[in-house]
N, C-alpha and C. Protein backbone atom coordinates (compact mmCIF):
# COMPACT_ATOMS: atom_id res chain seq x y z
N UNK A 1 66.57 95.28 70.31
CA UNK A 1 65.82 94.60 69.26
C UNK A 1 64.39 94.29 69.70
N UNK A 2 63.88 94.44 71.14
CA UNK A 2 63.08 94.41 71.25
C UNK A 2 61.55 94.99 70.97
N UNK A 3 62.06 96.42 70.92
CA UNK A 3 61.55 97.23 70.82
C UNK A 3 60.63 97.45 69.49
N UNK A 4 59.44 97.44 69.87
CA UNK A 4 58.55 97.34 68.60
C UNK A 4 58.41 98.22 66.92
N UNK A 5 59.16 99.17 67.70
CA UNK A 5 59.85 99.98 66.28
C UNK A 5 60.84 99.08 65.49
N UNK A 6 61.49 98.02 65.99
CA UNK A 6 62.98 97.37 65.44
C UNK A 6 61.98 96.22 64.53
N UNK A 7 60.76 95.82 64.90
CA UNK A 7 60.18 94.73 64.53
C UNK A 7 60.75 94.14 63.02
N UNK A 8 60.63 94.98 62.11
CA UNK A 8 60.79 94.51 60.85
C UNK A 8 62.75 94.48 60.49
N UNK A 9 63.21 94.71 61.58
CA UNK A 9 65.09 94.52 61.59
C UNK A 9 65.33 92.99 61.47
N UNK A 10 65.99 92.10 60.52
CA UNK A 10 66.10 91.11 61.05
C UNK A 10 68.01 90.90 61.20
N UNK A 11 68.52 91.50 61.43
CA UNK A 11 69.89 91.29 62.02
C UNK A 11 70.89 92.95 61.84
N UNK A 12 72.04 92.82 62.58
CA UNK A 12 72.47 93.88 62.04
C UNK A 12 74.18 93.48 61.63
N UNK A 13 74.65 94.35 60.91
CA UNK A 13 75.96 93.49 60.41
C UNK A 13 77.03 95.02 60.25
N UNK A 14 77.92 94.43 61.15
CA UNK A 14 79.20 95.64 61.57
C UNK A 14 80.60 95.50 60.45
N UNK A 15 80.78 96.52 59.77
CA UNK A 15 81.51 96.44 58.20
C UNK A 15 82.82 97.17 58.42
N UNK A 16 83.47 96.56 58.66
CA UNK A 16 84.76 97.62 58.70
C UNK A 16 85.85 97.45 57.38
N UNK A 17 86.71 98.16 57.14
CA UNK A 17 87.81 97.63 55.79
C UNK A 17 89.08 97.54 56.42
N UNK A 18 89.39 97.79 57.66
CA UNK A 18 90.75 97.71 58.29
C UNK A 18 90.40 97.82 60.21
N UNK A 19 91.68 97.71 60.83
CA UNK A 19 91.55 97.65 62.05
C UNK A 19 91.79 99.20 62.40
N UNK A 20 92.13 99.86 61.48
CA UNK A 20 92.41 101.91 61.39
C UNK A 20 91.31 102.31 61.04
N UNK A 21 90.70 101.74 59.96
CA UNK A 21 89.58 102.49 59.58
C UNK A 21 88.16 102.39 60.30
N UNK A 22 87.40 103.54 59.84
CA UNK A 22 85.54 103.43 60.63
C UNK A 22 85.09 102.67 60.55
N UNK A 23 84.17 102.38 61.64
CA UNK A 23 83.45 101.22 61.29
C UNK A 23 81.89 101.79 60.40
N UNK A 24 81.28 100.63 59.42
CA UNK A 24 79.96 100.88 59.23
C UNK A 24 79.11 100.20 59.73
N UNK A 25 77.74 100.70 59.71
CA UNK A 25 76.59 99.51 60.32
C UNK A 25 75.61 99.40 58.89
N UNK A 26 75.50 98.42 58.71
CA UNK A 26 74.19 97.87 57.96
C UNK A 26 73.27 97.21 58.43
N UNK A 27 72.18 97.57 58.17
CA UNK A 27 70.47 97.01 58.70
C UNK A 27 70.55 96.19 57.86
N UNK A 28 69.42 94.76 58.20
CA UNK A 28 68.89 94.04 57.43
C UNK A 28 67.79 94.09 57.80
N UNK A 29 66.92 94.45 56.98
CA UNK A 29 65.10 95.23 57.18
C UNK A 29 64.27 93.71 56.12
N UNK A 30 65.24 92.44 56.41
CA UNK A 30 64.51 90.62 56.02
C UNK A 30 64.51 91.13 54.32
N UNK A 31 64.87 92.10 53.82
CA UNK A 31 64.63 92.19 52.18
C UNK A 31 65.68 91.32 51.55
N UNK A 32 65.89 90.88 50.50
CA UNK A 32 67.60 91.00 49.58
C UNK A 32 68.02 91.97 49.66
N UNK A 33 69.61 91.51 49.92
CA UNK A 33 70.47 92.30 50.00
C UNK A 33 70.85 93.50 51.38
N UNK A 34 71.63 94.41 51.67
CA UNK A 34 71.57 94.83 52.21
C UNK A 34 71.37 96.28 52.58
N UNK A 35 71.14 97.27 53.57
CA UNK A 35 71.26 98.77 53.54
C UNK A 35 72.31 99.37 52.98
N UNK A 36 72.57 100.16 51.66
CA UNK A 36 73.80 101.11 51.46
C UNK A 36 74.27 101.10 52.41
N UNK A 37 76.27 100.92 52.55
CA UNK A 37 76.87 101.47 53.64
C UNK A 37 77.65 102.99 53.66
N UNK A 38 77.04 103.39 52.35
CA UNK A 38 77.36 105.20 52.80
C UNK A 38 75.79 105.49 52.84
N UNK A 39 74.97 105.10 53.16
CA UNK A 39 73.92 105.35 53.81
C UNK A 39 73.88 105.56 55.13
N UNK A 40 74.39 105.32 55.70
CA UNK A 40 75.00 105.02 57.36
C UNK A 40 75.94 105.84 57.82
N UNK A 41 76.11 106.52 58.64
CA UNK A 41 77.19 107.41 58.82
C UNK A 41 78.26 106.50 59.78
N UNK A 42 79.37 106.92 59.22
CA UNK A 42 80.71 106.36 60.67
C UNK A 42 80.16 106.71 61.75
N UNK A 43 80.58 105.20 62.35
CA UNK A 43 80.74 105.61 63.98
C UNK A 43 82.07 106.15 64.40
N UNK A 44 82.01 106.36 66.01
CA UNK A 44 83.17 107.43 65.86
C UNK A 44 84.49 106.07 66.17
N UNK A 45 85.61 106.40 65.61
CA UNK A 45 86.53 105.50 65.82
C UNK A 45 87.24 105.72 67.19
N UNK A 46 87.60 104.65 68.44
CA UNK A 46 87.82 105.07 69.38
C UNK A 46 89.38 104.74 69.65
N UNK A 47 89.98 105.47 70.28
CA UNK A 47 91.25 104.89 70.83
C UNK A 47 91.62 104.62 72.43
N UNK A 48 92.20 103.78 72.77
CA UNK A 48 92.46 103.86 74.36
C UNK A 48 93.64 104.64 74.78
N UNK A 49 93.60 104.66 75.82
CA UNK A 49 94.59 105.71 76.30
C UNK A 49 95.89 104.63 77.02
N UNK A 50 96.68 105.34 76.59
CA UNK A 50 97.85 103.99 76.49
C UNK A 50 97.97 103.38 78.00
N UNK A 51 98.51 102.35 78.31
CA UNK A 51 99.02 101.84 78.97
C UNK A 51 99.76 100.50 79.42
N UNK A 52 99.60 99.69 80.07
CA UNK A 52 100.93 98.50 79.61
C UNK A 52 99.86 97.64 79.66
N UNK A 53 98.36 97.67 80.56
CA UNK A 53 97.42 96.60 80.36
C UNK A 53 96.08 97.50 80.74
N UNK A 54 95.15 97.35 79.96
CA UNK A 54 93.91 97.85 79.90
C UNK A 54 92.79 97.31 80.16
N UNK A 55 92.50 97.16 81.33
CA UNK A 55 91.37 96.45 81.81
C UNK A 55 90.06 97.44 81.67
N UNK A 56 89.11 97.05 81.40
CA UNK A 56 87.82 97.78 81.63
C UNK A 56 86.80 97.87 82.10
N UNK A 57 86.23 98.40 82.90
CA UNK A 57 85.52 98.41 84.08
C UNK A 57 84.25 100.02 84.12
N UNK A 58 83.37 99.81 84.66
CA UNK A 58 82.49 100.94 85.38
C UNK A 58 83.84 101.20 86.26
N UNK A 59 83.32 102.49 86.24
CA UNK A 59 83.58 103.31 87.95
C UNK A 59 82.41 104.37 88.08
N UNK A 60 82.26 104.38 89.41
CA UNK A 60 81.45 105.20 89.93
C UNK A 60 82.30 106.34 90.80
N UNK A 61 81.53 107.30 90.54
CA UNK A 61 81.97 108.46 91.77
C UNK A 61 80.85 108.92 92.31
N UNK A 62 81.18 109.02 93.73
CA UNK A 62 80.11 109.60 94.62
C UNK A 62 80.42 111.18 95.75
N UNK A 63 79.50 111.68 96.55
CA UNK A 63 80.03 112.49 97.46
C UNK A 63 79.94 111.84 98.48
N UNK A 64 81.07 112.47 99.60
CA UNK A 64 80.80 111.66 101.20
C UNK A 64 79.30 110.92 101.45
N UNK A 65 79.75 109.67 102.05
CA UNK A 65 78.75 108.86 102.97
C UNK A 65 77.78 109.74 103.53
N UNK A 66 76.52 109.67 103.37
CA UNK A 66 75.72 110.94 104.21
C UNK A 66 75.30 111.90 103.90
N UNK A 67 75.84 112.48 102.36
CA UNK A 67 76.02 114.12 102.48
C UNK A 67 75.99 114.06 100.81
N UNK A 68 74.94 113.49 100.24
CA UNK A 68 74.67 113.70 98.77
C UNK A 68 74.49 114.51 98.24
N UNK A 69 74.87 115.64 98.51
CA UNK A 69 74.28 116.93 98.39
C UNK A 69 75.81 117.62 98.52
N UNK A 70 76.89 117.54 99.04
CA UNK A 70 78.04 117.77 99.17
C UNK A 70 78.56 118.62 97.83
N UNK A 71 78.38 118.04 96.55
CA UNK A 71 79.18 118.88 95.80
C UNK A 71 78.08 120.67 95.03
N UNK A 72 76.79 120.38 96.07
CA UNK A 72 75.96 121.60 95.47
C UNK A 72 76.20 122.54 93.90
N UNK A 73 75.21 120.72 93.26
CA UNK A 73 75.25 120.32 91.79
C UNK A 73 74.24 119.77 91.28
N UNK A 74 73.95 120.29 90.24
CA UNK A 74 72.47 120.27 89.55
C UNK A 74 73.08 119.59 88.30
N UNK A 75 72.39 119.12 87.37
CA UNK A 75 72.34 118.62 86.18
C UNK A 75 72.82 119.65 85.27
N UNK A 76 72.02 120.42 85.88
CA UNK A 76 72.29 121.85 84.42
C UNK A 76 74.00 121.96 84.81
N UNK A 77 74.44 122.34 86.26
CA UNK A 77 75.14 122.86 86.36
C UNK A 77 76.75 121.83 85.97
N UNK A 78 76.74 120.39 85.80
CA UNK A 78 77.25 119.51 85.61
C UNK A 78 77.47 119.74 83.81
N UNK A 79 75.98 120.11 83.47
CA UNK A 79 76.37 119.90 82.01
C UNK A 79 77.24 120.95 81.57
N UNK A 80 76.84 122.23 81.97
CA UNK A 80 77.95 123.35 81.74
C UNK A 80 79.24 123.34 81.92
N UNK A 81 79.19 122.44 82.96
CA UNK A 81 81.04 122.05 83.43
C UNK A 81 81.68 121.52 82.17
N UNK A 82 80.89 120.39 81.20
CA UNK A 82 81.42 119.37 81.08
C UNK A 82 81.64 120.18 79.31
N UNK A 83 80.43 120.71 79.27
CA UNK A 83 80.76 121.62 77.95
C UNK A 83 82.04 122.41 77.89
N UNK A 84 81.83 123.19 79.14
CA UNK A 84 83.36 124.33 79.26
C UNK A 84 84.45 123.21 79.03
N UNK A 85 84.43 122.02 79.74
CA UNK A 85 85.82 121.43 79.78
C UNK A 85 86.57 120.56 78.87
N UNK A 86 85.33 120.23 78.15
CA UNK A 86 85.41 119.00 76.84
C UNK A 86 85.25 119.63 74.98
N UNK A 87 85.91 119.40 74.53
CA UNK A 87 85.11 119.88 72.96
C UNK A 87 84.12 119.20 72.63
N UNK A 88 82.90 120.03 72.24
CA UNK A 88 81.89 119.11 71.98
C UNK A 88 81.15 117.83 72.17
N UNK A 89 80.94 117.91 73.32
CA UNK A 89 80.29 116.61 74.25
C UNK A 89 79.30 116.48 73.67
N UNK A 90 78.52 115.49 73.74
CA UNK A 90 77.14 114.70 72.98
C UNK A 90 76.66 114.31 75.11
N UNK A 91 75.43 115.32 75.33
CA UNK A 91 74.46 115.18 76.28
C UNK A 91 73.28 115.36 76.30
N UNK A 92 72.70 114.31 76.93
CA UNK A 92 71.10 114.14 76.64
C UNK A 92 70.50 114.24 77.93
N UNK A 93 69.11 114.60 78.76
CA UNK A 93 68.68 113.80 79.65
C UNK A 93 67.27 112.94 79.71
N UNK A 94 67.15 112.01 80.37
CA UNK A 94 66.54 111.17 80.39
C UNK A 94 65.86 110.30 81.54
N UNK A 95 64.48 110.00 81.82
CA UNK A 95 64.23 109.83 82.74
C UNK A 95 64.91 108.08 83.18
N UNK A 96 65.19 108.11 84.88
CA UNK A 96 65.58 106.96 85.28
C UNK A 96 64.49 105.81 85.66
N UNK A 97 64.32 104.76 85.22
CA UNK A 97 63.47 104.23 85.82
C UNK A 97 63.89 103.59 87.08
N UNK A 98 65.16 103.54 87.60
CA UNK A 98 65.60 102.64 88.61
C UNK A 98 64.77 103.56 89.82
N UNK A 99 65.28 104.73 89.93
CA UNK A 99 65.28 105.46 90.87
C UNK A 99 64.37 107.10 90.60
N UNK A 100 63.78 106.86 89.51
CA UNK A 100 62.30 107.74 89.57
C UNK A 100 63.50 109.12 89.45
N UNK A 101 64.21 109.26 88.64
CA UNK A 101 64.84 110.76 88.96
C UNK A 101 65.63 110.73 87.57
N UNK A 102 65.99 111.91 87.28
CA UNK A 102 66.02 112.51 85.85
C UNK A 102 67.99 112.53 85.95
N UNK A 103 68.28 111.73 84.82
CA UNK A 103 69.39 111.23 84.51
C UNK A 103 70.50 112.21 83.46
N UNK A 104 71.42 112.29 83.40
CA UNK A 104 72.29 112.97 82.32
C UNK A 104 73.30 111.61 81.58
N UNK A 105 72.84 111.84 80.43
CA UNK A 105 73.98 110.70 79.54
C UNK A 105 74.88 112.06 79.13
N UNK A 106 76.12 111.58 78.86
CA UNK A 106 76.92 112.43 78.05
C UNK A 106 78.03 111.30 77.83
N UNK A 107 79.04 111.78 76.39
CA UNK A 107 80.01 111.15 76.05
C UNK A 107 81.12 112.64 75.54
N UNK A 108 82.38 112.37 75.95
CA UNK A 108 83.60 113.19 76.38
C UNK A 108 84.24 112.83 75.39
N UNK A 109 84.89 113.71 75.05
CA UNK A 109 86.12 113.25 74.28
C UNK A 109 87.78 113.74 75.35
N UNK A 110 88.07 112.91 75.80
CA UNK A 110 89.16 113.01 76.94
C UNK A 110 90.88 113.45 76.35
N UNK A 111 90.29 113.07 75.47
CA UNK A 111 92.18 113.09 74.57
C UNK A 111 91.81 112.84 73.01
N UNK A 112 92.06 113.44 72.00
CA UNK A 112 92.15 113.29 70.72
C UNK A 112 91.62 111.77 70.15
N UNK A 113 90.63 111.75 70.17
CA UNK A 113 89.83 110.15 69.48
C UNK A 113 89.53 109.70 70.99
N UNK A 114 89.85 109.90 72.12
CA UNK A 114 89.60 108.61 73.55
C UNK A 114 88.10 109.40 73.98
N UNK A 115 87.39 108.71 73.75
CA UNK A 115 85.86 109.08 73.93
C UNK A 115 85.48 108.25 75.12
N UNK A 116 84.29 108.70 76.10
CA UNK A 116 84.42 108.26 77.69
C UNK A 116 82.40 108.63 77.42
N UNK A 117 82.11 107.46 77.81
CA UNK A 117 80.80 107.58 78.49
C UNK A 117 80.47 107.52 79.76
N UNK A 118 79.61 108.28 80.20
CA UNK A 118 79.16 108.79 81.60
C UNK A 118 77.23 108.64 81.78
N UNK A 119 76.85 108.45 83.22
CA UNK A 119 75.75 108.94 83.25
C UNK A 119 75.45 109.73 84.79
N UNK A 120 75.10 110.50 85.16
CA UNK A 120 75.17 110.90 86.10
C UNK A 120 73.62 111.87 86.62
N UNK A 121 73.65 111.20 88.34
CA UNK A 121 71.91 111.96 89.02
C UNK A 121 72.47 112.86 89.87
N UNK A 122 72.29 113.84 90.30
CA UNK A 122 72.79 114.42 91.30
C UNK A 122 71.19 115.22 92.62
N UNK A 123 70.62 114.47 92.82
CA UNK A 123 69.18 114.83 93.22
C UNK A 123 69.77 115.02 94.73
N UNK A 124 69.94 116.28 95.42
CA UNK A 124 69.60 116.55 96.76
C UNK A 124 68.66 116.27 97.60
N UNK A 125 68.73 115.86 98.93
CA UNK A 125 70.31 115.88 99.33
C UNK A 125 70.86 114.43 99.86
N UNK A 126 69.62 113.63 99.34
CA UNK A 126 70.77 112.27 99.37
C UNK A 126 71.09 111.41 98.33
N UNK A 127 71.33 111.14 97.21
CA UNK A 127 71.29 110.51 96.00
C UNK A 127 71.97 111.76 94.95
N UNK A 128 73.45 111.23 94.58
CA UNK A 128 74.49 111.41 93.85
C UNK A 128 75.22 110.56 93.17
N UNK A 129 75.12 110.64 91.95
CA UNK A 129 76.58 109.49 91.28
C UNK A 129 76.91 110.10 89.85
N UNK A 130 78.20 109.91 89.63
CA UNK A 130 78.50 109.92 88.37
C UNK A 130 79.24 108.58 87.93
N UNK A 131 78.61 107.68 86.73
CA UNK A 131 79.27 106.95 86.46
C UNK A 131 80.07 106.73 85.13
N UNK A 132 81.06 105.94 85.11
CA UNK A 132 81.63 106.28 83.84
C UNK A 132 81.95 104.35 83.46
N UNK A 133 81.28 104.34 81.80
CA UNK A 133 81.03 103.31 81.58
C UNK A 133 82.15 102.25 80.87
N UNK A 134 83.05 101.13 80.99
CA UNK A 134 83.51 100.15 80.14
C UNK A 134 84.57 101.75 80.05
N UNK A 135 85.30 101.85 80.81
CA UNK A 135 86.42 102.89 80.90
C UNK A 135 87.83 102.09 81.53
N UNK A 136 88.89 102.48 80.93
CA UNK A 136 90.18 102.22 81.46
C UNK A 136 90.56 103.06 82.30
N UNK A 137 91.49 102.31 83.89
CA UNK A 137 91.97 103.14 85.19
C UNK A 137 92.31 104.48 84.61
N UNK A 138 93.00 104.47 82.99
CA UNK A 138 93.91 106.01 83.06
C UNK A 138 92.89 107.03 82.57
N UNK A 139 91.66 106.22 81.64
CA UNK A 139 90.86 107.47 81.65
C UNK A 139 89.92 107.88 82.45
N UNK A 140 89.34 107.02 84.01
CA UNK A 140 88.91 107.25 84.95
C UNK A 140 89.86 108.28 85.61
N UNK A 141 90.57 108.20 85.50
CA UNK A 141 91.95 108.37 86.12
C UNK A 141 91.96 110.23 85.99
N UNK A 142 91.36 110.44 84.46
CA UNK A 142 91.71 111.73 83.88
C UNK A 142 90.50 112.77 84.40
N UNK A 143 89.25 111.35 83.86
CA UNK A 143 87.65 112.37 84.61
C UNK A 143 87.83 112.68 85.75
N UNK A 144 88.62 111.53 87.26
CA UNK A 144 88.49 111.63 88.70
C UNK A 144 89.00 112.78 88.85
N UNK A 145 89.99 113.02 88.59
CA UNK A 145 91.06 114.77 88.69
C UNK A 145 90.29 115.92 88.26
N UNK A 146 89.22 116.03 87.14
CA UNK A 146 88.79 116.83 86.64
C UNK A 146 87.78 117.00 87.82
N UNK A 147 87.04 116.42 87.86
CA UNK A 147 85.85 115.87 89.37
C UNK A 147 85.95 116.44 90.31
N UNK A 148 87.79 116.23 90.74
CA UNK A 148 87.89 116.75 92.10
C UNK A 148 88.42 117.86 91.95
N UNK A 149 88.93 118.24 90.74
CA UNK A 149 89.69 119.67 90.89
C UNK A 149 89.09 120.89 90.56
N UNK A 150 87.82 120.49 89.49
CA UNK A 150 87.15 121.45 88.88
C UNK A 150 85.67 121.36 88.82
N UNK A 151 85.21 120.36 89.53
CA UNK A 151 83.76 120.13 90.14
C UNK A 151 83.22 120.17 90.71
N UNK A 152 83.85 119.66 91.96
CA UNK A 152 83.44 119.28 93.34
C UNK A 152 83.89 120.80 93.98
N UNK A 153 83.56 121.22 95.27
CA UNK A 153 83.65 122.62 95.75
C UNK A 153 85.01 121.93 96.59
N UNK A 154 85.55 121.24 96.63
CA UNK A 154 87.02 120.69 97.87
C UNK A 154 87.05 119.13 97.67
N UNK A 155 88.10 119.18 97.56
CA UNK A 155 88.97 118.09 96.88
C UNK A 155 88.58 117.00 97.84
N UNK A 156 88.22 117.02 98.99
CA UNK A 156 88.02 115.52 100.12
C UNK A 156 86.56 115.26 99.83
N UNK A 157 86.28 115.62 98.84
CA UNK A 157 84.57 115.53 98.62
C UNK A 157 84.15 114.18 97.76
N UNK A 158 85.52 113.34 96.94
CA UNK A 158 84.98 112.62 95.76
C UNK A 158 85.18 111.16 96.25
N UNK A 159 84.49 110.32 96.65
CA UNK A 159 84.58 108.57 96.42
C UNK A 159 84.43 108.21 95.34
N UNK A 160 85.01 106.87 95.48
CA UNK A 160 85.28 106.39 93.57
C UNK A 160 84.76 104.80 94.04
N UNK A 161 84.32 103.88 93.28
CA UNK A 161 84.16 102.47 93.71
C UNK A 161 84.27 101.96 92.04
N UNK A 162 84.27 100.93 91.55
CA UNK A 162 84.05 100.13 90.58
C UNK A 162 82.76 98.54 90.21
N UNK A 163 82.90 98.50 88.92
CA UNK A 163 82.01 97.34 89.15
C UNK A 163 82.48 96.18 89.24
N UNK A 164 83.48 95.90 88.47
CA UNK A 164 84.75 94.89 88.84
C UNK A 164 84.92 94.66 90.48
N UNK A 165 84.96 95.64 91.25
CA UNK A 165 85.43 95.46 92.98
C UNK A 165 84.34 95.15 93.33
N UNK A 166 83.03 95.55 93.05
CA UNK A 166 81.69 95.08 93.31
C UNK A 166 80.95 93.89 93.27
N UNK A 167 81.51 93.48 92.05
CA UNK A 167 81.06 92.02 91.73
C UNK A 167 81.87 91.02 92.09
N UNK A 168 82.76 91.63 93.38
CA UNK A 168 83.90 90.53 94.01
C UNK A 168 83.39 90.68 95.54
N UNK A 169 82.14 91.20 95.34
CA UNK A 169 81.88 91.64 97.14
C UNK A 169 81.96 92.88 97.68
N UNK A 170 83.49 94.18 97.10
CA UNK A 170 84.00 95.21 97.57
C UNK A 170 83.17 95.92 97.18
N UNK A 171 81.95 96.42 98.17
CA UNK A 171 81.01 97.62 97.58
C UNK A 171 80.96 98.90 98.18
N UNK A 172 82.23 99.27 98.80
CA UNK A 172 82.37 100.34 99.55
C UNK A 172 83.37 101.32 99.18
N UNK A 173 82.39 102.44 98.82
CA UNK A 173 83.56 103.62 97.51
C UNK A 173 84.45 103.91 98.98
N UNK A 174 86.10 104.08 98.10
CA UNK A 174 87.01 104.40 98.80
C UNK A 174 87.15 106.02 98.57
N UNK A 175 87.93 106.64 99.54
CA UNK A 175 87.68 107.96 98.64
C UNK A 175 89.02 108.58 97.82
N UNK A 176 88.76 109.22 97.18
CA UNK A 176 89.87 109.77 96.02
C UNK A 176 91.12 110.67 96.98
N UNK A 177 92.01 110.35 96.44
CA UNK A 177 92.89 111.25 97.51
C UNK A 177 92.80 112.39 97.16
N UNK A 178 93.60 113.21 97.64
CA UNK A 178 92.88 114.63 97.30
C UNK A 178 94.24 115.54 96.76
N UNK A 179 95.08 115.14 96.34
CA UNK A 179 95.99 115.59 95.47
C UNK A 179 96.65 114.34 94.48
N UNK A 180 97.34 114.53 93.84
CA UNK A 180 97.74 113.94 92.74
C UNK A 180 97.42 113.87 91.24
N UNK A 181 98.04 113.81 90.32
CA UNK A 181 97.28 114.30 88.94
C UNK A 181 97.23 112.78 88.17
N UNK A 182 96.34 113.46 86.99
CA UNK A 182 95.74 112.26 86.13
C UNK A 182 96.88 110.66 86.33
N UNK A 183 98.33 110.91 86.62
CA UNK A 183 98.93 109.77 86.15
C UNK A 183 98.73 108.97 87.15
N UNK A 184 98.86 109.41 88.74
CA UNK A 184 98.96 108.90 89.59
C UNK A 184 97.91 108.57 90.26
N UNK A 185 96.81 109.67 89.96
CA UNK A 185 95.70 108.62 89.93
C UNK A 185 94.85 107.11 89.50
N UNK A 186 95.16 107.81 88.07
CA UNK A 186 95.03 106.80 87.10
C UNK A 186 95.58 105.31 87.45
N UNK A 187 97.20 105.49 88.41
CA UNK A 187 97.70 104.47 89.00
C UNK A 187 97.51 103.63 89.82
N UNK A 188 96.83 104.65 91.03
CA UNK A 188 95.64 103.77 92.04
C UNK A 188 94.32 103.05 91.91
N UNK A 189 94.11 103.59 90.46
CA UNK A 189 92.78 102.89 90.09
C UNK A 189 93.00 101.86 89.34
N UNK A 190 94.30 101.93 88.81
CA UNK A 190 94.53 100.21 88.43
C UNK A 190 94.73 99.62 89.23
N UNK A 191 95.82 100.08 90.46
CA UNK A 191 95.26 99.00 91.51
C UNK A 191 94.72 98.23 91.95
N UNK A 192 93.99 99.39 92.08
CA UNK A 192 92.35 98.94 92.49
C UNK A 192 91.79 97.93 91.84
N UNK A 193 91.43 98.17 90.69
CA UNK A 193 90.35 96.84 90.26
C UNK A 193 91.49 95.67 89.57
N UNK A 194 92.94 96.22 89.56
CA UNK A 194 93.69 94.70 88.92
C UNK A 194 93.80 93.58 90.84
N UNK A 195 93.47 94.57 91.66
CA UNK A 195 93.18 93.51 92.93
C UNK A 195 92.11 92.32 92.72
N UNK A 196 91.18 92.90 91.34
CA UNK A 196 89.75 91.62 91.67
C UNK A 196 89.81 91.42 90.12
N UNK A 197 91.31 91.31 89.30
CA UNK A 197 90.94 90.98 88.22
C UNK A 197 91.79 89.54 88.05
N UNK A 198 90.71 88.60 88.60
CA UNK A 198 90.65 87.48 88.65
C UNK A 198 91.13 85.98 87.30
């Protein structure tokens, strides 16, 4: 809202008709009344990916301590992955201001409606991450496997950390084991952050 284009917005108001159905957005641009809401297109409706408790959290993935350069991976070459592997991904890039280096947003569709946001730098040869945003262990769970099985050049290549374990002190990516599939992964990463879910 800050942003000097938004100036004349004076609120925004989220319209739904059920807890199944799309949601709409309506602007209030300070006039009477409000923006048409088939003026507005649906957002996409999301679902979680089941499990008995759904906590949500960042996770990050990285390559070995040292060796940022480990999975010999470019942006381009990340986005092609993610195209081949996903139907119709929504990816953009964009410059970072944290770290002066050119960023990839993308959003996944992981399972039928379970949509997964990511952003990821991969700048050689020290500075690598892929992160995946306000995600549940099982769908971290689903990207980490994909990561290590169909990304990375060898499976001992992927660390994983969270922001939940982070903001408890634990800032040291553990690394992904290097076999096991989406479930059992997915299992250790609840672990993981239900250890600091306080």
């Amino acid at each position: 809202m800050a942003n000097p284009a938004n100036s004349e917005i004076r609120g925004v108001e989220i319209v739904t008709n059920g807890r199944n159905n799309a949601v709409y957005v309506a602007v209030h641009d300070g006039d009477d009344g409000h923006a048409p809401l088939d003026a507005v297109g649906p957002l996409r409706t999301r679902k979680t990916m089941a499990t008995e408790r759904n906590i949500r959290t960042n996770f990050a993935f990285y390559p070995p301590e040292g060796n940022g350069g480990a999975w010999h991976a470019t942006l381009d070459s990340l986005e092609r992955a993610l195209r081949e592997a996903f139907p119709d991904p929504t990816i953009g890039h964009r410059r970072s201001g944290v770290h002066e280096t050119t960023a990839l947003d993308f959003e996944i569709e992981l399972a039928p409606d379970v949509w997964l946001d990511g952003t990821a730098a991969l700048t050689e040869p020290d500075y690598a991450y892929i992160t995946l945003t306000d995600a549940t262990a099982d769908e971290a769970g689903t990207f980490a496997v994909w990561l290590r099985d169909s990304f990375a050049p060898a499976p001992n290549l992927v660390r994983f950390a969270s922001s939940l374990a982070m903001a408890n002190g634990e800032d040291t990516p553990s690394p992904l084991p290097t076999e096991g599939d989406h479930k059992s992964i997915g299992d250790l990463l609840r672990r993981h952050i239900e250890q600091f879910d306080h």
